[in-house]
N, C-alpha and C. Protein backbone atom coordinates (compact mmCIF):
# COMPACT_ATOMS: atom_id res chain seq x y z
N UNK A 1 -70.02 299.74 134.13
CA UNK A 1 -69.62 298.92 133.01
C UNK A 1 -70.88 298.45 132.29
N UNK A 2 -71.39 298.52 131.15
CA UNK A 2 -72.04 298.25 129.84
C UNK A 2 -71.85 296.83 129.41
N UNK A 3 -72.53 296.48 128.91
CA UNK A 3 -72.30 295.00 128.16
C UNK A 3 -73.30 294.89 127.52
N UNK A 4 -72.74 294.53 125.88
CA UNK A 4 -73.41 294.33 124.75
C UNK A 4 -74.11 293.03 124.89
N UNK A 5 -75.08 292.64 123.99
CA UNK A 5 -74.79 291.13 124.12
C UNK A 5 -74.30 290.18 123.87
N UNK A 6 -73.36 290.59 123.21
CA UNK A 6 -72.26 289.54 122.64
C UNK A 6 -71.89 289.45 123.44
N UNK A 7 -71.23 290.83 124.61
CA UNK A 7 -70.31 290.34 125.59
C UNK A 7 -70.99 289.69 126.69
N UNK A 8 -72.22 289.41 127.10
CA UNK A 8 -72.71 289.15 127.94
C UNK A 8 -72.89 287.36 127.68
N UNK A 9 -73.18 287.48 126.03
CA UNK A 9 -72.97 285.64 125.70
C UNK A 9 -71.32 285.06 125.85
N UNK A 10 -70.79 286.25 126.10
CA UNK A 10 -69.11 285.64 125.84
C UNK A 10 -69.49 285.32 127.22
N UNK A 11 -69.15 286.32 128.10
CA UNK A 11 -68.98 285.77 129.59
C UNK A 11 -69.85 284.57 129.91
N UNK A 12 -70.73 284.06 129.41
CA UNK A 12 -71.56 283.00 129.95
C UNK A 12 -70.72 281.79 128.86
N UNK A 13 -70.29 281.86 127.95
CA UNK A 13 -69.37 281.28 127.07
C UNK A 13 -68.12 280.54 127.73
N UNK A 14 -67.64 281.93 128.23
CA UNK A 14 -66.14 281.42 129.30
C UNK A 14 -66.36 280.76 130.48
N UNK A 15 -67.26 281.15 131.13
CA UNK A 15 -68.20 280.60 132.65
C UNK A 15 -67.93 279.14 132.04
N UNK A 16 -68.83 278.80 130.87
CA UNK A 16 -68.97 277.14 131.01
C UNK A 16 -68.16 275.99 129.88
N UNK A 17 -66.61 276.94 129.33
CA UNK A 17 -66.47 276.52 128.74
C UNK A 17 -65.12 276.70 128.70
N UNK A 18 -64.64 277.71 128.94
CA UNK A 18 -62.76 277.84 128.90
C UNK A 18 -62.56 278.25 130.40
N UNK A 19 -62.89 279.48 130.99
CA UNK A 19 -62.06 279.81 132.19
C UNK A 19 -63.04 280.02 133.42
N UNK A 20 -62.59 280.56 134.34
CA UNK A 20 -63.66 280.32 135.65
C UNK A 20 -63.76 282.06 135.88
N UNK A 21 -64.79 281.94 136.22
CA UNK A 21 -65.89 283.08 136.74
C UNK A 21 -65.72 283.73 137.87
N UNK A 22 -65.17 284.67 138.52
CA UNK A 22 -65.09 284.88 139.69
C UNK A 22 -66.11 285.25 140.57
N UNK A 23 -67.23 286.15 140.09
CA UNK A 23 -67.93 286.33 140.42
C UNK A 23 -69.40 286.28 139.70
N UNK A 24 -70.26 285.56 139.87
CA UNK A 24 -71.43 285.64 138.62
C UNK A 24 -72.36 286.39 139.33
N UNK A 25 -72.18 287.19 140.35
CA UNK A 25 -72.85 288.26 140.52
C UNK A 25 -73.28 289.48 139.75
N UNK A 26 -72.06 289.61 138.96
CA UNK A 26 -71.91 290.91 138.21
C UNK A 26 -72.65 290.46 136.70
N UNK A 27 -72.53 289.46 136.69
CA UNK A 27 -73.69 289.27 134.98
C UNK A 27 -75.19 289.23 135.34
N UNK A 28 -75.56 288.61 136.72
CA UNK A 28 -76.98 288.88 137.35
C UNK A 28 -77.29 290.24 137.39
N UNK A 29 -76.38 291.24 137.79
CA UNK A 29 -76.89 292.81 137.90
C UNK A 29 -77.39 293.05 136.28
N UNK A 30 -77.34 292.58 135.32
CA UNK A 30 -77.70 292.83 133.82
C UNK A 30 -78.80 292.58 133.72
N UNK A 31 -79.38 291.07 134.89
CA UNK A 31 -80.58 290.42 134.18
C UNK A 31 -81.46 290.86 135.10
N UNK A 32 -81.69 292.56 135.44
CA UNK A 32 -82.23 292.86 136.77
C UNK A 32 -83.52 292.15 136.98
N UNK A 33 -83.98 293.56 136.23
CA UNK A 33 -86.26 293.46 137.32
C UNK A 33 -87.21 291.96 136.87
N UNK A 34 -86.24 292.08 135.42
CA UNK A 34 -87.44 290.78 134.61
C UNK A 34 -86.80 289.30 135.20
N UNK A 35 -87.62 288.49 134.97
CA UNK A 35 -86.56 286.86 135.65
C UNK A 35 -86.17 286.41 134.04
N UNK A 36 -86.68 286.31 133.04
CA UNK A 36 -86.04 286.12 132.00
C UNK A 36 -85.62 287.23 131.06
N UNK A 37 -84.90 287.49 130.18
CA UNK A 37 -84.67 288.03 128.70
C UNK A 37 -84.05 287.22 127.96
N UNK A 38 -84.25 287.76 126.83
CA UNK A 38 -84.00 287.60 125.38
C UNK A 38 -82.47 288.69 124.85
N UNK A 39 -81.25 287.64 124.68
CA UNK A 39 -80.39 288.61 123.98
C UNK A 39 -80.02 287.56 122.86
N UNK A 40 -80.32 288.09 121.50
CA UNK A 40 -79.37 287.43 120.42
C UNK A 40 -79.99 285.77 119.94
N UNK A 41 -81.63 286.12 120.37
CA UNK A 41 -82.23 284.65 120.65
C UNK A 41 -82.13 283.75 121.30
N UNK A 42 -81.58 283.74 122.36
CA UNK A 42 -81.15 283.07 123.61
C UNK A 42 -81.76 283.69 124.57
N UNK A 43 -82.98 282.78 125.30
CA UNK A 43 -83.74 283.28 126.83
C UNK A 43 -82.87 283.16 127.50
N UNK A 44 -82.38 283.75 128.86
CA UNK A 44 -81.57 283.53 129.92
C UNK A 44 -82.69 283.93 131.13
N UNK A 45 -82.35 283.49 132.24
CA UNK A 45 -82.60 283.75 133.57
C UNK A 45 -81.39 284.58 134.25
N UNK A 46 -82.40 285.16 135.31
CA UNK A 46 -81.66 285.61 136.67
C UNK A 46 -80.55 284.74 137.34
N UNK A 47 -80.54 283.53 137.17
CA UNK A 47 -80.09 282.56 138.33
C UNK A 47 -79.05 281.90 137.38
N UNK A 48 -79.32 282.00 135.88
CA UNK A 48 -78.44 281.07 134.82
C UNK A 48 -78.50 279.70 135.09
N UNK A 49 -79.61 279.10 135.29
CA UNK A 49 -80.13 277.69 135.54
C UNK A 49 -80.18 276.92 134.43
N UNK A 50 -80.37 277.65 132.98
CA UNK A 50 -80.43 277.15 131.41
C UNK A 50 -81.85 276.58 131.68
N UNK A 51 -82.18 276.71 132.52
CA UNK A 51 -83.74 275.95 132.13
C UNK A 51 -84.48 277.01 131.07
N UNK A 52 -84.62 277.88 131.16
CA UNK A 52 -85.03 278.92 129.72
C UNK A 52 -84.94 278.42 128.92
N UNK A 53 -83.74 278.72 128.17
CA UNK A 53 -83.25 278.85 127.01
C UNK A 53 -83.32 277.23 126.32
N UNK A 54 -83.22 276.29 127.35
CA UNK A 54 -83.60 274.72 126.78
C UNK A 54 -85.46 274.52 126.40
N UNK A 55 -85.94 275.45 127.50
CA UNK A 55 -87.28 275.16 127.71
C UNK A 55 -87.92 275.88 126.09
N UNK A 56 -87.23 277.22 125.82
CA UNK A 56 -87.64 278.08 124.95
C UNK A 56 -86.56 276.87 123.42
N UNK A 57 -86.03 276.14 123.56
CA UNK A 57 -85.78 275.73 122.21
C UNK A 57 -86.37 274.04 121.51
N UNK A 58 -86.76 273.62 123.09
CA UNK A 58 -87.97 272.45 123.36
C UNK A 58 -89.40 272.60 122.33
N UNK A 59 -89.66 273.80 122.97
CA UNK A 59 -91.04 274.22 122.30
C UNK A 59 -90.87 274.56 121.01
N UNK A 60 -90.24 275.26 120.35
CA UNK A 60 -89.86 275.94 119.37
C UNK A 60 -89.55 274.60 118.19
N UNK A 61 -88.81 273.90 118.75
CA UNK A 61 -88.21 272.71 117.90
C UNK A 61 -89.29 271.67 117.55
N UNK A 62 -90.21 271.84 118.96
CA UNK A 62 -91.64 270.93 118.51
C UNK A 62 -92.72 271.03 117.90
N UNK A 63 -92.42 272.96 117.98
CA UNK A 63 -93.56 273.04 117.43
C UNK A 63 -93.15 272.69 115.96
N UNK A 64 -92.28 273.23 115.31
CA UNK A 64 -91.77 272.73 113.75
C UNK A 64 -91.97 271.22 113.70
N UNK A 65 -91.61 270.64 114.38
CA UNK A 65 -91.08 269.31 114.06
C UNK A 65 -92.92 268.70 114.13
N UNK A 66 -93.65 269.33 115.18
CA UNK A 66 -95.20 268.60 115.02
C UNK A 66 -95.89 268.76 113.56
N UNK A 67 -95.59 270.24 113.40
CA UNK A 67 -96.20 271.05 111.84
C UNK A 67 -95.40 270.30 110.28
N UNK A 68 -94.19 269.77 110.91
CA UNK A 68 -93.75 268.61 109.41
C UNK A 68 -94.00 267.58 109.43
N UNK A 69 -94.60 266.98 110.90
CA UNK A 69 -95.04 265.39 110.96
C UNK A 69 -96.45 265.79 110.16
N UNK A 70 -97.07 266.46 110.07
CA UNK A 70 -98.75 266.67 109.74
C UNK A 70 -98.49 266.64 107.82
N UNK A 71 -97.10 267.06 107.66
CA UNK A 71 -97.33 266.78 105.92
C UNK A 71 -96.42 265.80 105.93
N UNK A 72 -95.63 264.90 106.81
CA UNK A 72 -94.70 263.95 106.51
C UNK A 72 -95.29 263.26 104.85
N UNK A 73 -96.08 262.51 105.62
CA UNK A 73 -96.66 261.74 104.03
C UNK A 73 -96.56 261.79 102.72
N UNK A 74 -96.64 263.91 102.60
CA UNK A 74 -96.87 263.96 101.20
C UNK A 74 -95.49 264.59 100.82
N UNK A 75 -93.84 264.26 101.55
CA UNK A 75 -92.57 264.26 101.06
C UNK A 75 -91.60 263.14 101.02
N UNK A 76 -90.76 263.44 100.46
CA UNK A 76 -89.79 262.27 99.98
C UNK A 76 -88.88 262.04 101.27
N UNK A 77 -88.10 261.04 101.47
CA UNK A 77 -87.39 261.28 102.69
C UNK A 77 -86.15 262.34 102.40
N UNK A 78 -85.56 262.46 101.66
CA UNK A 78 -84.85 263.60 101.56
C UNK A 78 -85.33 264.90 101.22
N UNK A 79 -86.59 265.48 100.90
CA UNK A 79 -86.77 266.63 101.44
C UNK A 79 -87.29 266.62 103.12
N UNK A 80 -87.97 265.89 103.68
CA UNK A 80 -88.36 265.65 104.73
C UNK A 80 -86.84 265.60 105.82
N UNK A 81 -85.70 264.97 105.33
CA UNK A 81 -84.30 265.33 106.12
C UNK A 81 -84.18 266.73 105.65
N UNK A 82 -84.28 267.57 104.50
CA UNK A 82 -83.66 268.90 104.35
C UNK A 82 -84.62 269.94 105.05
N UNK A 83 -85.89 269.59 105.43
CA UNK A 83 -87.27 270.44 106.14
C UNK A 83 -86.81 270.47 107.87
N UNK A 84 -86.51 269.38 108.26
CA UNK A 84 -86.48 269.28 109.64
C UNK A 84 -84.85 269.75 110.08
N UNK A 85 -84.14 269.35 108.70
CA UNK A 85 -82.63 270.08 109.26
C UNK A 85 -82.55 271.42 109.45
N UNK A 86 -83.58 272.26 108.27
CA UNK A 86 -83.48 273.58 108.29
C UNK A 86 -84.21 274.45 109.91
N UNK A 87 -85.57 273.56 109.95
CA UNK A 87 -86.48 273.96 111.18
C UNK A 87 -85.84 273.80 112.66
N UNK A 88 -85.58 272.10 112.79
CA UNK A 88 -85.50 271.71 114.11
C UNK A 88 -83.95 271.61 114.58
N UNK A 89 -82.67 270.88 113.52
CA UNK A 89 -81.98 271.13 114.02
C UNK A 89 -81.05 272.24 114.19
N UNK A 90 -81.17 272.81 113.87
CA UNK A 90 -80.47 274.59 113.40
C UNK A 90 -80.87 275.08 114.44
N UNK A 91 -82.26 274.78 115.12
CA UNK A 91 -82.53 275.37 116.26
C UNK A 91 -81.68 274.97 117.40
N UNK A 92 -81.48 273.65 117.81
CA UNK A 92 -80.32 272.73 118.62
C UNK A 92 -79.53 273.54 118.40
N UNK A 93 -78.93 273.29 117.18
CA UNK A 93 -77.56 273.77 116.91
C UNK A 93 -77.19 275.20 117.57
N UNK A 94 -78.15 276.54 117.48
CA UNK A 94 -77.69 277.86 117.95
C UNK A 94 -77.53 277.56 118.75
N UNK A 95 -76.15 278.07 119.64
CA UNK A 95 -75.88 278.74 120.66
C UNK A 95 -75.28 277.80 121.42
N UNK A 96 -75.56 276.33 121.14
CA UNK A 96 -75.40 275.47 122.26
C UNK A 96 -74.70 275.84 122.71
N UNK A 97 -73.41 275.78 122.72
CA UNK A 97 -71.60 275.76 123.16
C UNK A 97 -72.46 276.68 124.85
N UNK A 98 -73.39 277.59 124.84
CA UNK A 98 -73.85 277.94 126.53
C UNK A 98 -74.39 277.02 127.06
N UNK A 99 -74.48 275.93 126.73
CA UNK A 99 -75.72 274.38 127.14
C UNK A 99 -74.33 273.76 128.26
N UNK A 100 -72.83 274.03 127.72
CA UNK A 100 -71.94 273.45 128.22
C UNK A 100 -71.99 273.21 130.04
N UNK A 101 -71.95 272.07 130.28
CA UNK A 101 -71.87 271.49 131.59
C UNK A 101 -73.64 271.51 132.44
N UNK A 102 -74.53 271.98 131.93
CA UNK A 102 -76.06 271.81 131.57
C UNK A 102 -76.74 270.31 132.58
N UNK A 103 -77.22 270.22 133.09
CA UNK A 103 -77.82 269.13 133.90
C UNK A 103 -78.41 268.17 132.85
N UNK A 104 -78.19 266.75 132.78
CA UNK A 104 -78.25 265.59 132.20
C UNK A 104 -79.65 265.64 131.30
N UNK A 105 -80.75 266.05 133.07
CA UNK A 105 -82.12 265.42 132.50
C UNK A 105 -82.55 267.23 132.04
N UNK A 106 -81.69 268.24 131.07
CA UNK A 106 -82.28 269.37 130.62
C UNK A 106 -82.20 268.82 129.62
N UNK A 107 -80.46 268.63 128.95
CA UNK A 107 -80.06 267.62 127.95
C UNK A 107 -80.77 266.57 127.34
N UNK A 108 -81.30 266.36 128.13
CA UNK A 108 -81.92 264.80 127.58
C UNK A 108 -83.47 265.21 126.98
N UNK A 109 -84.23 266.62 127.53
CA UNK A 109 -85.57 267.13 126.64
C UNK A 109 -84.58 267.59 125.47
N UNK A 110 -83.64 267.91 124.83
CA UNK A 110 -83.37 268.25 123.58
C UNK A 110 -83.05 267.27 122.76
N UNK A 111 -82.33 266.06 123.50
CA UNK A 111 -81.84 264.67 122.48
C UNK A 111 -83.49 264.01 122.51
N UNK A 112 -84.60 264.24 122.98
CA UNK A 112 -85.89 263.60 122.69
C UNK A 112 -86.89 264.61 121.39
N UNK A 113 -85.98 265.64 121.23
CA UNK A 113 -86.59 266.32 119.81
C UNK A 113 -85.63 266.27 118.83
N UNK A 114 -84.29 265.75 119.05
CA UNK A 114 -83.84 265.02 118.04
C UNK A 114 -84.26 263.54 117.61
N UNK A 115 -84.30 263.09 118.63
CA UNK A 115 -84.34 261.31 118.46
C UNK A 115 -86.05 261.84 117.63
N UNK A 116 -86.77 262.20 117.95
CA UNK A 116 -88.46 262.40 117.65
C UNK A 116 -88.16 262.62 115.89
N UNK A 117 -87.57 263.77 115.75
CA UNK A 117 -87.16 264.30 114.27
C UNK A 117 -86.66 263.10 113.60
N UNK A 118 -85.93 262.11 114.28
CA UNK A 118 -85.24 261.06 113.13
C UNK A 118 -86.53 260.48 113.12
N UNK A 119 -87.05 260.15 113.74
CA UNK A 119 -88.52 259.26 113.47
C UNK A 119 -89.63 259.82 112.56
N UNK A 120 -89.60 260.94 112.74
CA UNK A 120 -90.32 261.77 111.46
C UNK A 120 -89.72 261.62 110.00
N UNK A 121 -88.66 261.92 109.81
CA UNK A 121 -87.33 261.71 108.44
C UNK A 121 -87.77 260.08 107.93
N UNK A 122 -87.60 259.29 108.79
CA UNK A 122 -87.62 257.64 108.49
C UNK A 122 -89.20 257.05 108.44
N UNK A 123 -90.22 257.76 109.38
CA UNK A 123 -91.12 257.46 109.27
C UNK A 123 -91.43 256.32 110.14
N UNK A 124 -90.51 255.80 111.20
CA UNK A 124 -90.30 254.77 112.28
C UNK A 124 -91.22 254.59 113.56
N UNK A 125 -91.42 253.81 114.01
CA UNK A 125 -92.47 253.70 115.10
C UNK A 125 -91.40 254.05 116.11
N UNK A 126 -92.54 254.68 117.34
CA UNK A 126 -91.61 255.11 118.76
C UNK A 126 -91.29 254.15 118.83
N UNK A 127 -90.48 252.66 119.37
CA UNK A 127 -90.04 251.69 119.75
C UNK A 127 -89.34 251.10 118.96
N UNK A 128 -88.92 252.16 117.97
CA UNK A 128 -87.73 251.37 117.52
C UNK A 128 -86.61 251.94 117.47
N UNK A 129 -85.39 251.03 117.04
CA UNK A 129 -83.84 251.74 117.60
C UNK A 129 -83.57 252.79 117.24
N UNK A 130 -83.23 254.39 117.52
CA UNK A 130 -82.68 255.23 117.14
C UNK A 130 -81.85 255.36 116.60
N UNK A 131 -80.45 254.89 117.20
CA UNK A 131 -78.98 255.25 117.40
C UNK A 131 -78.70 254.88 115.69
N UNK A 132 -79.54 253.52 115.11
CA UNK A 132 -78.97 253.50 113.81
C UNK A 132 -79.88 254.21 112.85
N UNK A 133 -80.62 255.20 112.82
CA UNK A 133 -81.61 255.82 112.29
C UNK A 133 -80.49 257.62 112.56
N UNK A 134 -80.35 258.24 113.92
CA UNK A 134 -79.34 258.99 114.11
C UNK A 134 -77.91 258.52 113.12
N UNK A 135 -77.31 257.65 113.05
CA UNK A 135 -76.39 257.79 112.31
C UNK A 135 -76.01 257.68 111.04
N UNK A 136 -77.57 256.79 110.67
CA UNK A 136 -77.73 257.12 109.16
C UNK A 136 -77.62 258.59 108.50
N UNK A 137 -78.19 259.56 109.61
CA UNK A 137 -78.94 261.12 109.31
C UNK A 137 -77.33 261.81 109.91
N UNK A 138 -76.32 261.42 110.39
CA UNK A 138 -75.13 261.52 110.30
C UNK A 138 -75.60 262.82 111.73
N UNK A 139 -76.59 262.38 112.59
CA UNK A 139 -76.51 263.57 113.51
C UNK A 139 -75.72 263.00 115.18
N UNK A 140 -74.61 263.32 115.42
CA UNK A 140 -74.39 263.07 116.92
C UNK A 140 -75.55 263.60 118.08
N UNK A 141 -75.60 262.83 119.18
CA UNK A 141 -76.22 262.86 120.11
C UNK A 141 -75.70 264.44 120.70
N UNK A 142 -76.68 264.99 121.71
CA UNK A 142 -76.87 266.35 122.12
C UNK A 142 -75.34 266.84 122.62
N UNK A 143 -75.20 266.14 123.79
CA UNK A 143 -73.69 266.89 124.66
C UNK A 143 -72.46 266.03 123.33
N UNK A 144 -72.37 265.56 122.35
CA UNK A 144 -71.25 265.38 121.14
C UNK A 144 -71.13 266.54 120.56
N UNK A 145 -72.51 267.28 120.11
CA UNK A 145 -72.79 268.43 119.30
C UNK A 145 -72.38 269.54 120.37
N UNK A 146 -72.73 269.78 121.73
CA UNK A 146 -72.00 270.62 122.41
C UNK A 146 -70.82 270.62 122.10
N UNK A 147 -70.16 270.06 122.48
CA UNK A 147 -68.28 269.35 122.46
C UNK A 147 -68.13 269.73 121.26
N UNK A 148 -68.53 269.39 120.26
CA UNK A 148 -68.16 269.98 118.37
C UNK A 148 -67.63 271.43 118.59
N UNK A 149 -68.68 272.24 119.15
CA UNK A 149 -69.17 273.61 118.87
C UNK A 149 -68.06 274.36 119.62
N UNK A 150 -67.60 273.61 121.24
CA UNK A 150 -66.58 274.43 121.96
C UNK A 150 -65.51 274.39 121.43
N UNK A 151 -64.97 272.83 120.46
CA UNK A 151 -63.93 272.60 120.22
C UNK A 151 -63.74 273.59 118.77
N UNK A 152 -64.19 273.63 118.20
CA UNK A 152 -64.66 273.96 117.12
C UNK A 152 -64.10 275.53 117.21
N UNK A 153 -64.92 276.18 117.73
CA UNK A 153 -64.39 277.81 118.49
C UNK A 153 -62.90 277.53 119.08
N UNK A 154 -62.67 276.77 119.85
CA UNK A 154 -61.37 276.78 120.29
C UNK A 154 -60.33 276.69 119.18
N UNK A 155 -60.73 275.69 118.84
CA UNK A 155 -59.39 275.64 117.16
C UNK A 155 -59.40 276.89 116.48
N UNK A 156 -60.70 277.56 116.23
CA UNK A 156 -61.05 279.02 115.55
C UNK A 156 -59.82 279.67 116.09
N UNK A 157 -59.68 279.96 117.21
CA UNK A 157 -59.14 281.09 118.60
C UNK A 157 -57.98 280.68 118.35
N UNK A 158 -57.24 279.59 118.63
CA UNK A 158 -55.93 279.50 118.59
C UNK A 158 -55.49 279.25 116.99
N UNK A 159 -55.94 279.38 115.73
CA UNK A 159 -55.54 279.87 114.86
C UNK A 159 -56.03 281.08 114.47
N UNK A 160 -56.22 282.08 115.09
CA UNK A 160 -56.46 282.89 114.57
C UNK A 160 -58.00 283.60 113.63
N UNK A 161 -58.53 282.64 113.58
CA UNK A 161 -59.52 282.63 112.76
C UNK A 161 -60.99 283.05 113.18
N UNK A 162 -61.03 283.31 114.25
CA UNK A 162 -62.00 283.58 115.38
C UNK A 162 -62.37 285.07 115.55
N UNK A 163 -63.11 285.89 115.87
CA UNK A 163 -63.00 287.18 116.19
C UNK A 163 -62.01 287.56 117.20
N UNK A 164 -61.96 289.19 116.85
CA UNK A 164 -61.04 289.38 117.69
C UNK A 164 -61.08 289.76 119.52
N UNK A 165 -62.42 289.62 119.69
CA UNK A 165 -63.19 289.62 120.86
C UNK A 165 -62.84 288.74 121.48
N UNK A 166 -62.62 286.94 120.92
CA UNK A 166 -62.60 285.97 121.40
C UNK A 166 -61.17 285.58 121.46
N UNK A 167 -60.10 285.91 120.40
CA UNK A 167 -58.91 286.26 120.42
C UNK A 167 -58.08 286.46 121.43
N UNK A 168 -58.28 288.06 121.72
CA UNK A 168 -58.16 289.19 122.67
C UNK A 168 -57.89 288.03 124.28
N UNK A 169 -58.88 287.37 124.66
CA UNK A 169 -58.82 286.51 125.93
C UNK A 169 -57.72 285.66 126.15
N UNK A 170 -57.06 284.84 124.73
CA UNK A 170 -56.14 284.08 124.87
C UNK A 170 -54.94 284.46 125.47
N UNK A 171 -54.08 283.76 125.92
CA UNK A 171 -52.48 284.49 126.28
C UNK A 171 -51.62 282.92 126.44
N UNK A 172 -51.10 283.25 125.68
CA UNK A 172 -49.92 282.68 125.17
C UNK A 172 -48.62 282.29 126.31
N UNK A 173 -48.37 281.10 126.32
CA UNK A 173 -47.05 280.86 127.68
C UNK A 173 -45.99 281.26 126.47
N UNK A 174 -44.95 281.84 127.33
CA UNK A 174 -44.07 282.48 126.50
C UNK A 174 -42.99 281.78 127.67
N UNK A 175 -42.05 281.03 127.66
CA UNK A 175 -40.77 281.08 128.91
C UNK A 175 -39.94 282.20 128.69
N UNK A 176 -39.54 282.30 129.58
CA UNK A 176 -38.17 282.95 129.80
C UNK A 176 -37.16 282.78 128.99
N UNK A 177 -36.71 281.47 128.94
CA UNK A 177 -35.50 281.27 128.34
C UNK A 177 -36.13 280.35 127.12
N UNK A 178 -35.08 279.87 126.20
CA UNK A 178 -35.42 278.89 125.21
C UNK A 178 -36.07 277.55 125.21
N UNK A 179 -36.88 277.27 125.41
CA UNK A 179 -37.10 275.48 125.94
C UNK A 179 -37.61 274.48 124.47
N UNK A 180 -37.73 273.45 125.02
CA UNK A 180 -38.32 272.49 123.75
C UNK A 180 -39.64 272.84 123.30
N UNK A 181 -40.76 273.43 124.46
CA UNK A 181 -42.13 273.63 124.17
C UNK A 181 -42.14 275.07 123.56
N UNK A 182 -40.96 275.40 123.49
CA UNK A 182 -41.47 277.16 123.19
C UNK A 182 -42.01 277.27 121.48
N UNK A 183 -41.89 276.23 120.57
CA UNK A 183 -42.42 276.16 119.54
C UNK A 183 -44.25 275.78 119.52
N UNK A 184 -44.26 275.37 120.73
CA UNK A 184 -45.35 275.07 120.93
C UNK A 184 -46.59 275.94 121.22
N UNK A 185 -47.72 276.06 120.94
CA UNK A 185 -48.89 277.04 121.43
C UNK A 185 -49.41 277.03 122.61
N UNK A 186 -48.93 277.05 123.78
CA UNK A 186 -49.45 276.67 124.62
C UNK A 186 -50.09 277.70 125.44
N UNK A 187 -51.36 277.54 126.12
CA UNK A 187 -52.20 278.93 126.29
C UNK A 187 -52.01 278.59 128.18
N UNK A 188 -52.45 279.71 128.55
CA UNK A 188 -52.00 279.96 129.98
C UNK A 188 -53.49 280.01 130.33
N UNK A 189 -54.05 279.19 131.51
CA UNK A 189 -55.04 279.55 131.76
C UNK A 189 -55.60 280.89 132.37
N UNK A 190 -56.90 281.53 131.57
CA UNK A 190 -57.13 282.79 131.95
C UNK A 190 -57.80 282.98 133.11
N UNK A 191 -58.27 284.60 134.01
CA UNK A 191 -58.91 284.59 134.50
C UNK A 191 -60.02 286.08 133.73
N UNK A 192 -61.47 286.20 134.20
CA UNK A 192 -61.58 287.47 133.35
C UNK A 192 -61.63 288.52 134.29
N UNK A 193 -60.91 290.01 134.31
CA UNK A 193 -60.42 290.65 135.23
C UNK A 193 -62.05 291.00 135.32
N UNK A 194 -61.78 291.43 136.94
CA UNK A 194 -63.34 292.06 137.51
C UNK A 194 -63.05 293.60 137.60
């Protein structure tokens, strides 16, 4: 069996986000000789620890976000929010929905290059409050923006609107006979055949 990388981000997709995994042996045989790769801009490991792919969007996000603090000065605060939205958070933003169920303190190096970025935008000293500086800039905290992204795809999927890759997985409770819920959408939990 072959796997693209889409399908290889799906299965790590479903692993931590709709259905259970039976075996995560069989997605390790993909990530053989090397301990990391690269599919689709997403580092992964052998072991699927997410320490990669957090570690590889840490750096990446800082390095932008260090290279716009060095001209902060000479922009307005709203190009300085449209510079760091395009650089640093777009970077957050890919892919997360695989960050799903992710260890606290991995989470917490990505909400410290957000919280850092609002301080760049505002121009604020480290020691002062975030949370109302974040909600001015209308950005939710790290695992909110996870939760967006799964829910987000999920509503996609059960209207239809989703690829048909992601589609394809759903299955539908259908009863037997007529009941009150049968107007209802109700999805059957999957498993993915091995």
């Amino acid at each position: 069996m072959i796997l693209c990388p889409w399908s290889l981000i799906l299965l790590l997709l479903c692993k931590s986000a709709f259905f259970h995994l039976r075996n995560a042996s069989k997605i390790r045989k993909f990530l053989t000789t090397e301990t990391t790769k690269k599919y689709i801009g997403v580092v992964l490991d052998d072991s699927m620890s997410m320490v990669p792919p957090i570690t590889a969007v840490y750096k990446s996000a800082f390095f932008h976000r260090r290279n716009t603090s060095k001209i902060r000065k000479f922009l307005t605060t709203e190009t300085a929010k449209t510079l760091l939205h395009a650089f640093v958070t777009s970077k957050l933003d890919y892919c997360n929905s695989l960050l799903n169920g992710a260890p606290k303190y991995l989470l917490h190096r990505l909400q410290q290059v957000l919280n850092c970025t609002a301080r760049i935008v505002y121009q604020s000293k480290k020691y002062d409050y975030i949370t109302p500086l974040l909600t001015e800039l209308h950005w939710p905290p790290i695992k909110r923006r996870i939760n967006f992204k799964i829910l987000l795809i999920t509503i996609k999927v059960l209207h239809n609107q989703a690829p048909t890759y992601l589609t394809d997985l759903l299955t539908y409770y259908q009863p037997r006979r007529l009941l009150c819920s049968s107007a209802k959408k109700l999805a059957l939990e999957s498993y993915l055949k091995s």
